[in-house]
PDB file of N, CA and C in Angstrom:
ATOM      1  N   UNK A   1     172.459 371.481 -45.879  1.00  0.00           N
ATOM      2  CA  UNK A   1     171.536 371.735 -46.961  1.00  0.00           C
ATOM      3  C   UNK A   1     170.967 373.146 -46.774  1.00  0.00           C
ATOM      4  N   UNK A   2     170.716 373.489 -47.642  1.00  0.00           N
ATOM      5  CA  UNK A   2     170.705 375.249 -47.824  1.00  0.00           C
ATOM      6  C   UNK A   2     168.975 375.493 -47.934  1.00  0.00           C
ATOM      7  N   UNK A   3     167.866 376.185 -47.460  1.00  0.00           N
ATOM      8  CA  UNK A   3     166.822 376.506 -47.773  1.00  0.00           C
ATOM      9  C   UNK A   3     166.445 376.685 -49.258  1.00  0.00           C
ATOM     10  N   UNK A   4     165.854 376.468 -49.851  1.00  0.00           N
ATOM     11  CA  UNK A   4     165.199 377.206 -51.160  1.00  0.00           C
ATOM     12  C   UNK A   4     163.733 377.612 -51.189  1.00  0.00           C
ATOM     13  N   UNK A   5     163.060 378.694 -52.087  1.00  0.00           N
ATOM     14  CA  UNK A   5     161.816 378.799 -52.040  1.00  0.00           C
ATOM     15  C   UNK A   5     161.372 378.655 -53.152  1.00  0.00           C
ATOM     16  N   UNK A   6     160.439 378.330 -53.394  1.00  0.00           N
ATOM     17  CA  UNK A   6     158.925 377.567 -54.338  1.00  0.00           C
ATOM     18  C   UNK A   6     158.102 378.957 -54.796  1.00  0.00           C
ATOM     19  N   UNK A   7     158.186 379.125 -55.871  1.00  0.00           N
ATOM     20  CA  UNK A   7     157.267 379.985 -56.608  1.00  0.00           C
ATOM     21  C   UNK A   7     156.435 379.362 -57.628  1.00  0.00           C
ATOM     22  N   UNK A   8     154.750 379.429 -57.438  1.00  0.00           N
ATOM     23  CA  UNK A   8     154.219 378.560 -58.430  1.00  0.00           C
ATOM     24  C   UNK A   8     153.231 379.702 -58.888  1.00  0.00           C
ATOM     25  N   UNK A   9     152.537 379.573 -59.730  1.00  0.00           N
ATOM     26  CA  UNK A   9     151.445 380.347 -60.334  1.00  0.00           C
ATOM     27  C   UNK A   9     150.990 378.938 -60.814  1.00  0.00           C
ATOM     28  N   UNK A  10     149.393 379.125 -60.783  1.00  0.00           N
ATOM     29  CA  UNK A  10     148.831 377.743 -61.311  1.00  0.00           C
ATOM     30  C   UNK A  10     147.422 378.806 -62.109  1.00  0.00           C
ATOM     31  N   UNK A  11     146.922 378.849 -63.484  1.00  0.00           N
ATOM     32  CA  UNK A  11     145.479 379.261 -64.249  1.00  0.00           C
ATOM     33  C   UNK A  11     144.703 378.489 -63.232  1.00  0.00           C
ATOM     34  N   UNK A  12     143.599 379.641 -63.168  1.00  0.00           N
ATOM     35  CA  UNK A  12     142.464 378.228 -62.355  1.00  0.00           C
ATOM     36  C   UNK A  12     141.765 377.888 -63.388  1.00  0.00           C
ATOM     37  N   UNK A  13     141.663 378.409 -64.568  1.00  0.00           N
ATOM     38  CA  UNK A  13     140.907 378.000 -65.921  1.00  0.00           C
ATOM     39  C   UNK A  13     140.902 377.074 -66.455  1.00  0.00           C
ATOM     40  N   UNK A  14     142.204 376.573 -66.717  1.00  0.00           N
ATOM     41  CA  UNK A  14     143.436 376.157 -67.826  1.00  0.00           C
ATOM     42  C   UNK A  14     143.805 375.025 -66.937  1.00  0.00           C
ATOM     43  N   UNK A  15     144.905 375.433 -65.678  1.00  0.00           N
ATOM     44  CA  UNK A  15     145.286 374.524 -64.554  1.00  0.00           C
ATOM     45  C   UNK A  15     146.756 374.510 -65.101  1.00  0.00           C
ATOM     46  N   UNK A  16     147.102 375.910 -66.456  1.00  0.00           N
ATOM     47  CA  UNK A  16     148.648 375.647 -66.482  1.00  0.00           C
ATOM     48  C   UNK A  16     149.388 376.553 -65.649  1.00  0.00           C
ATOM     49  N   UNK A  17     150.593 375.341 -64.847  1.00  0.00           N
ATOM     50  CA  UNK A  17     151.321 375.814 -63.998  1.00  0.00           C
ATOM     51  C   UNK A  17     152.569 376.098 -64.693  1.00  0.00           C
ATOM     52  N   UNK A  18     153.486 377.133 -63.669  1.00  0.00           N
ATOM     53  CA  UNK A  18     154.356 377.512 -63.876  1.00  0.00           C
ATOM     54  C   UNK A  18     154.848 378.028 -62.397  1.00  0.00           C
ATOM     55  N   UNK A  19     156.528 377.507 -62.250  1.00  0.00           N
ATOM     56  CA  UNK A  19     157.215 377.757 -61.668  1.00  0.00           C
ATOM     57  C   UNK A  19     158.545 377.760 -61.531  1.00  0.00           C
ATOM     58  N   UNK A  20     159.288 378.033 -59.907  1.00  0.00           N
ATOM     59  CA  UNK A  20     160.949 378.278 -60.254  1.00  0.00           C
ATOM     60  C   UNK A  20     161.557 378.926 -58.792  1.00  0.00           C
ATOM     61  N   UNK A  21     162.685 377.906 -58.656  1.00  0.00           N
ATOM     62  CA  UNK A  21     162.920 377.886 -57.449  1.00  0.00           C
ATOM     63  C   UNK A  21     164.242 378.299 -57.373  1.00  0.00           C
ATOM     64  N   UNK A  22     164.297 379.577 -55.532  1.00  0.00           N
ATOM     65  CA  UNK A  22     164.951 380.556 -55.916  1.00  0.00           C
ATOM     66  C   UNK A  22     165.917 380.428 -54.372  1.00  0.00           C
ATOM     67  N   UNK A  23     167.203 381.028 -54.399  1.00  0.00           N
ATOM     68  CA  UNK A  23     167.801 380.465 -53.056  1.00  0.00           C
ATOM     69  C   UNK A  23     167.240 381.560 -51.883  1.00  0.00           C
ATOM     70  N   UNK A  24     166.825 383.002 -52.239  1.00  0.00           N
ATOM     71  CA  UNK A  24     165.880 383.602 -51.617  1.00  0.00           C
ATOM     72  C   UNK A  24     164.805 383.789 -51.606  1.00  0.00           C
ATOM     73  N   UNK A  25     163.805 384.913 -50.862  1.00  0.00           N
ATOM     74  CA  UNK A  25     162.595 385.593 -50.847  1.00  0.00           C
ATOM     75  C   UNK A  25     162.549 386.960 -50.963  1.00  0.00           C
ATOM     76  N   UNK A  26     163.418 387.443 -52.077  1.00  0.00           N
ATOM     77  CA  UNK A  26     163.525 388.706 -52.042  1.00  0.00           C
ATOM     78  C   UNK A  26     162.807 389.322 -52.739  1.00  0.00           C
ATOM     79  N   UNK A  27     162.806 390.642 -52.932  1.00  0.00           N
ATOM     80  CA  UNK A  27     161.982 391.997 -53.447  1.00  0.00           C
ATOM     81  C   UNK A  27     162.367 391.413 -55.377  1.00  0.00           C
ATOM     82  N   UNK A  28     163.775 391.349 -55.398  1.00  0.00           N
ATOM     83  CA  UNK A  28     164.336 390.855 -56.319  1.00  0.00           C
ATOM     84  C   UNK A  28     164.027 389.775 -57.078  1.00  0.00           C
ATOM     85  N   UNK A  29     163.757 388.418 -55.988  1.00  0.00           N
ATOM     86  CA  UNK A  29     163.550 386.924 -56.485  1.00  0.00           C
ATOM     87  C   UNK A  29     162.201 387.348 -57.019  1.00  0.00           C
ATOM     88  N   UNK A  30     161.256 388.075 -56.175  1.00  0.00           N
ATOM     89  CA  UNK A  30     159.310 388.456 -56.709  1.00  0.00           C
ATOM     90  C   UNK A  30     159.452 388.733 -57.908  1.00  0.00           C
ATOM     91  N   UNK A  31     160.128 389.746 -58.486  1.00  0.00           N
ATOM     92  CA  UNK A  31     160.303 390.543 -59.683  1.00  0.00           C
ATOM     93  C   UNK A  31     160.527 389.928 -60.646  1.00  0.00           C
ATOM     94  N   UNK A  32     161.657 389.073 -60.294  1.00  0.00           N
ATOM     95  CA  UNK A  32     162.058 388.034 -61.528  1.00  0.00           C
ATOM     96  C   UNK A  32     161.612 386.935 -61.585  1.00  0.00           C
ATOM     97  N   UNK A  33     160.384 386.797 -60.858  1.00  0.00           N
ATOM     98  CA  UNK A  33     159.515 385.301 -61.108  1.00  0.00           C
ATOM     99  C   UNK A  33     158.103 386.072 -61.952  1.00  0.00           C
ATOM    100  N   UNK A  34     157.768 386.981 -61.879  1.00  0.00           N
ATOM    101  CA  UNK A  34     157.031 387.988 -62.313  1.00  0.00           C
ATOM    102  C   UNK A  34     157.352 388.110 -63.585  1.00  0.00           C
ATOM    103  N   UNK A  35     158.653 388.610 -63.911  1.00  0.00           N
ATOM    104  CA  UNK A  35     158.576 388.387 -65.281  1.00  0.00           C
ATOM    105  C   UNK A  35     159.040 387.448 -66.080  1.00  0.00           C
ATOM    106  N   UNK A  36     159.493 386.170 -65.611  1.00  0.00           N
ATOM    107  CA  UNK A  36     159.329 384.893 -65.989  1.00  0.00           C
ATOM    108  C   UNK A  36     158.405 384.628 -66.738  1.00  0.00           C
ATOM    109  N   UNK A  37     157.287 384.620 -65.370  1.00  0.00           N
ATOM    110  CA  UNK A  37     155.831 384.405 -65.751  1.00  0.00           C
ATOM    111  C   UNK A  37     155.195 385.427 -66.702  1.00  0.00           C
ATOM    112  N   UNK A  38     155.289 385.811 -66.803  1.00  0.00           N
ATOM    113  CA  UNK A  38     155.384 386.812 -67.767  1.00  0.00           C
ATOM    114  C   UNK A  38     155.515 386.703 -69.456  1.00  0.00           C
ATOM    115  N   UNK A  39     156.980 385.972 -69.709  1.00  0.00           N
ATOM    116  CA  UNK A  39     157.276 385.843 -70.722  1.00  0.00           C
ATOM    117  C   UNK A  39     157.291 384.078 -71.541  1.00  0.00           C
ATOM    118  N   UNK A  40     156.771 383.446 -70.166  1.00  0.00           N
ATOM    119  CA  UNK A  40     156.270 381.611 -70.304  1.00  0.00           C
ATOM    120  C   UNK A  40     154.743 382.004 -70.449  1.00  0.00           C
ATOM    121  N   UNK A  41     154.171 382.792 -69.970  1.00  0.00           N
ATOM    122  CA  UNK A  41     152.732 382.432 -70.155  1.00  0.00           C
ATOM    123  C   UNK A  41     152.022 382.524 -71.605  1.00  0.00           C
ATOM    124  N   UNK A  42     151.464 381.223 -71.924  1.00  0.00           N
ATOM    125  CA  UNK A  42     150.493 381.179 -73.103  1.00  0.00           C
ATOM    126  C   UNK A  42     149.300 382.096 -72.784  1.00  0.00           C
ATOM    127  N   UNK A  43     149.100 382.624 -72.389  1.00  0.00           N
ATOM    128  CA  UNK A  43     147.543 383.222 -71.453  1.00  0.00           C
ATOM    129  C   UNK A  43     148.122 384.822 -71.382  1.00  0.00           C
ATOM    130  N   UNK A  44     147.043 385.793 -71.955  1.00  0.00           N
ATOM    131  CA  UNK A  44     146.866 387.051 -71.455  1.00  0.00           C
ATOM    132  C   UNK A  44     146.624 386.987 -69.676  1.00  0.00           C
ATOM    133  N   UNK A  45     147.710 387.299 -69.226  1.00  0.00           N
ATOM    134  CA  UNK A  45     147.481 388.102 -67.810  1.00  0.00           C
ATOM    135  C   UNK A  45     146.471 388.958 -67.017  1.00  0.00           C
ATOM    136  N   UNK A  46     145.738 389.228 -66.579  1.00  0.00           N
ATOM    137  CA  UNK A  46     144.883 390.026 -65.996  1.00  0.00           C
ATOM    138  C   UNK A  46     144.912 390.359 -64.858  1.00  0.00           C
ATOM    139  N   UNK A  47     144.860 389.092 -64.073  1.00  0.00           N
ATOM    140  CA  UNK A  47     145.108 389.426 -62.230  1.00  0.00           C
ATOM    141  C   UNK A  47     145.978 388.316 -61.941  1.00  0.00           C
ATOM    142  N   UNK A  48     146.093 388.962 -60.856  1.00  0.00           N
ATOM    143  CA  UNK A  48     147.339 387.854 -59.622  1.00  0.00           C
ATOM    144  C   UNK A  48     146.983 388.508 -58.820  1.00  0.00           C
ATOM    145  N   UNK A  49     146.695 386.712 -57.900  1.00  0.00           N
ATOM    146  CA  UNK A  49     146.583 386.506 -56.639  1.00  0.00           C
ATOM    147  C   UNK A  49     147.681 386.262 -55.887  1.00  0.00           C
ATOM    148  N   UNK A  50     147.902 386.819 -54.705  1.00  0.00           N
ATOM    149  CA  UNK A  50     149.342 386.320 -53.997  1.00  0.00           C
ATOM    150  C   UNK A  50     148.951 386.235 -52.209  1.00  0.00           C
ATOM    151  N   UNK A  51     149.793 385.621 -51.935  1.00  0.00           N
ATOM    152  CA  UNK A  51     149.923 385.044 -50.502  1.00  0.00           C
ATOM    153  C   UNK A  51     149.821 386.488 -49.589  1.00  0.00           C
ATOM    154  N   UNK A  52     150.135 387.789 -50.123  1.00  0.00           N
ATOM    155  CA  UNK A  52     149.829 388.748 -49.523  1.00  0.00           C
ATOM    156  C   UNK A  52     151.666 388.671 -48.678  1.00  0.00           C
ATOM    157  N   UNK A  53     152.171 388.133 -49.088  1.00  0.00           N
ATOM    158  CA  UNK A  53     154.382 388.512 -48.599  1.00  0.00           C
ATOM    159  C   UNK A  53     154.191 389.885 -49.083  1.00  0.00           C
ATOM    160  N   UNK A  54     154.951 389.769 -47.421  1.00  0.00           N
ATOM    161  CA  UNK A  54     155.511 391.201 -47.838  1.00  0.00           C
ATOM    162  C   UNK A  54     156.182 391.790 -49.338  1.00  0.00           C
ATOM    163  N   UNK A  55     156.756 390.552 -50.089  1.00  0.00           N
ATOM    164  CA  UNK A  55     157.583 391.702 -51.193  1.00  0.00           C
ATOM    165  C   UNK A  55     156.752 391.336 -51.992  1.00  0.00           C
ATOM    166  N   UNK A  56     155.048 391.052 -52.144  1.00  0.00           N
ATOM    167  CA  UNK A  56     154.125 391.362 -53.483  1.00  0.00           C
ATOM    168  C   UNK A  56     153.202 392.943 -52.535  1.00  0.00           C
ATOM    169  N   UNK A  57     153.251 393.071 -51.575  1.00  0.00           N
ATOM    170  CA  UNK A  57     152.287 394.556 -50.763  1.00  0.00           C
ATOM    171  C   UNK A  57     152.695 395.345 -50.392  1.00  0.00           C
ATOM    172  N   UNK A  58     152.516 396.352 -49.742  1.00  0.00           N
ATOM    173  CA  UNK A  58     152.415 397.625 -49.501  1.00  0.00           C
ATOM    174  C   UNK A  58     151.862 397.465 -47.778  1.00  0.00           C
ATOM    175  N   UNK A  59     150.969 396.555 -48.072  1.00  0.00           N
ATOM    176  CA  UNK A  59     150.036 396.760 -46.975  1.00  0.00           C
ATOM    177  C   UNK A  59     150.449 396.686 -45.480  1.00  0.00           C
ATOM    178  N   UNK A  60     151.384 396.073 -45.237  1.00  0.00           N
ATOM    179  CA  UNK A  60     152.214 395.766 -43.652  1.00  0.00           C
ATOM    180  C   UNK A  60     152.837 397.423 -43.807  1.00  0.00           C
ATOM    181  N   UNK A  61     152.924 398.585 -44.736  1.00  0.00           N
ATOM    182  CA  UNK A  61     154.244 399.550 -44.105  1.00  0.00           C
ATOM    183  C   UNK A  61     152.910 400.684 -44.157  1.00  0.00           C
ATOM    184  N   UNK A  62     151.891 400.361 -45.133  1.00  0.00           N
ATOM    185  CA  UNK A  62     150.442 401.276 -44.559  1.00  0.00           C
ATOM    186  C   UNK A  62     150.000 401.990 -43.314  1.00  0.00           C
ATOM    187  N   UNK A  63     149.465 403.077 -42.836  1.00  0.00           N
ATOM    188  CA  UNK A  63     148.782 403.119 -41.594  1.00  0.00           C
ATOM    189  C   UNK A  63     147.536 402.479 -41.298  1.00  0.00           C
ATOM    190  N   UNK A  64     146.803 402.336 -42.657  1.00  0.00           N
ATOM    191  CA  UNK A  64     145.199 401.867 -41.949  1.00  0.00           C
ATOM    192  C   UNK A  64     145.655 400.383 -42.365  1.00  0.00           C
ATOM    193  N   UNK A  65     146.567 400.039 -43.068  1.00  0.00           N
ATOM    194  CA  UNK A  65     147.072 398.378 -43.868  1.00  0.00           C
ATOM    195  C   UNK A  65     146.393 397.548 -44.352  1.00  0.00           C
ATOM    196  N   UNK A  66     146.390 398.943 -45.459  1.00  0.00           N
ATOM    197  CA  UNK A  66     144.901 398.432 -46.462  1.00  0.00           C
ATOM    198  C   UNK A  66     145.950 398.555 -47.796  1.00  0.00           C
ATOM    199  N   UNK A  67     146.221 397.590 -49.111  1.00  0.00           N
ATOM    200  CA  UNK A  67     147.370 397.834 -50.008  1.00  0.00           C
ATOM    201  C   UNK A  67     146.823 399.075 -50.906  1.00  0.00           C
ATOM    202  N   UNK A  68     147.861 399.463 -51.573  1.00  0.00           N
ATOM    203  CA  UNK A  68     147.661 400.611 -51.939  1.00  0.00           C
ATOM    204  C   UNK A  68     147.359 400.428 -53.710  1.00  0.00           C
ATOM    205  N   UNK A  69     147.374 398.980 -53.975  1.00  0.00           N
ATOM    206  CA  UNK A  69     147.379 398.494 -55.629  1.00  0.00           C
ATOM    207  C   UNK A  69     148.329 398.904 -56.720  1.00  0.00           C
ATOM    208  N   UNK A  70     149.298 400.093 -55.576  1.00  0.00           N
ATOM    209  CA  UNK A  70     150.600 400.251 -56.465  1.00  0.00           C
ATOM    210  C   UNK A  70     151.579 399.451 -56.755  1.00  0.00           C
ATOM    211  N   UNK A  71     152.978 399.135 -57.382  1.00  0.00           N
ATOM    212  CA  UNK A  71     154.027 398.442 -57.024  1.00  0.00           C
ATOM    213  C   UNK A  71     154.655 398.933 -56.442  1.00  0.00           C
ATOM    214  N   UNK A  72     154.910 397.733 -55.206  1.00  0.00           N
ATOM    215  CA  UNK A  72     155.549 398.115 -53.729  1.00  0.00           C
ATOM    216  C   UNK A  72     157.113 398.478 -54.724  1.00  0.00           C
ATOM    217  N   UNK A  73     157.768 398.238 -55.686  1.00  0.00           N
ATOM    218  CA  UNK A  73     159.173 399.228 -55.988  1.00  0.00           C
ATOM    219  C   UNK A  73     158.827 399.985 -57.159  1.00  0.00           C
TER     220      UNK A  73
END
């Protein structure tokens, strides 16, 4: 049996979830759950919260490793 990973976004407002499960954790899989969510969401976007993985930050390749609020690509 092969690993898979779990991508969820849940509104804390609302409580609507959305997700989608991917055979990696790549820079790639982030991007395209991103704009998934993106194009399923009933809801204007504003912020996202994330687990702080490496492929949503900046902050692990930083010197002081503080994120930089850019997109890491």
């Amino acid at each position: 049996m092969s690993r898979r990973y779990l991508c969820v976004t849940i509104d804390r407002s609302t409580r609507w979830v959305f997700l989608h499960i991917y055979h990696d954790m790549t820079d790639f899989s982030s991007i395209d759950f991103l704009r998934r969510l993106k194009d399923a969401s009933p809801i204007k976007i504003v912020k996202v919260l994330t687990d702080n993985g490496s492929q949503f930050t900046d902050r692990f390749t930083s010197k002081d490793e503080k994120p930089s609020g850019r997109c890491v690509r």
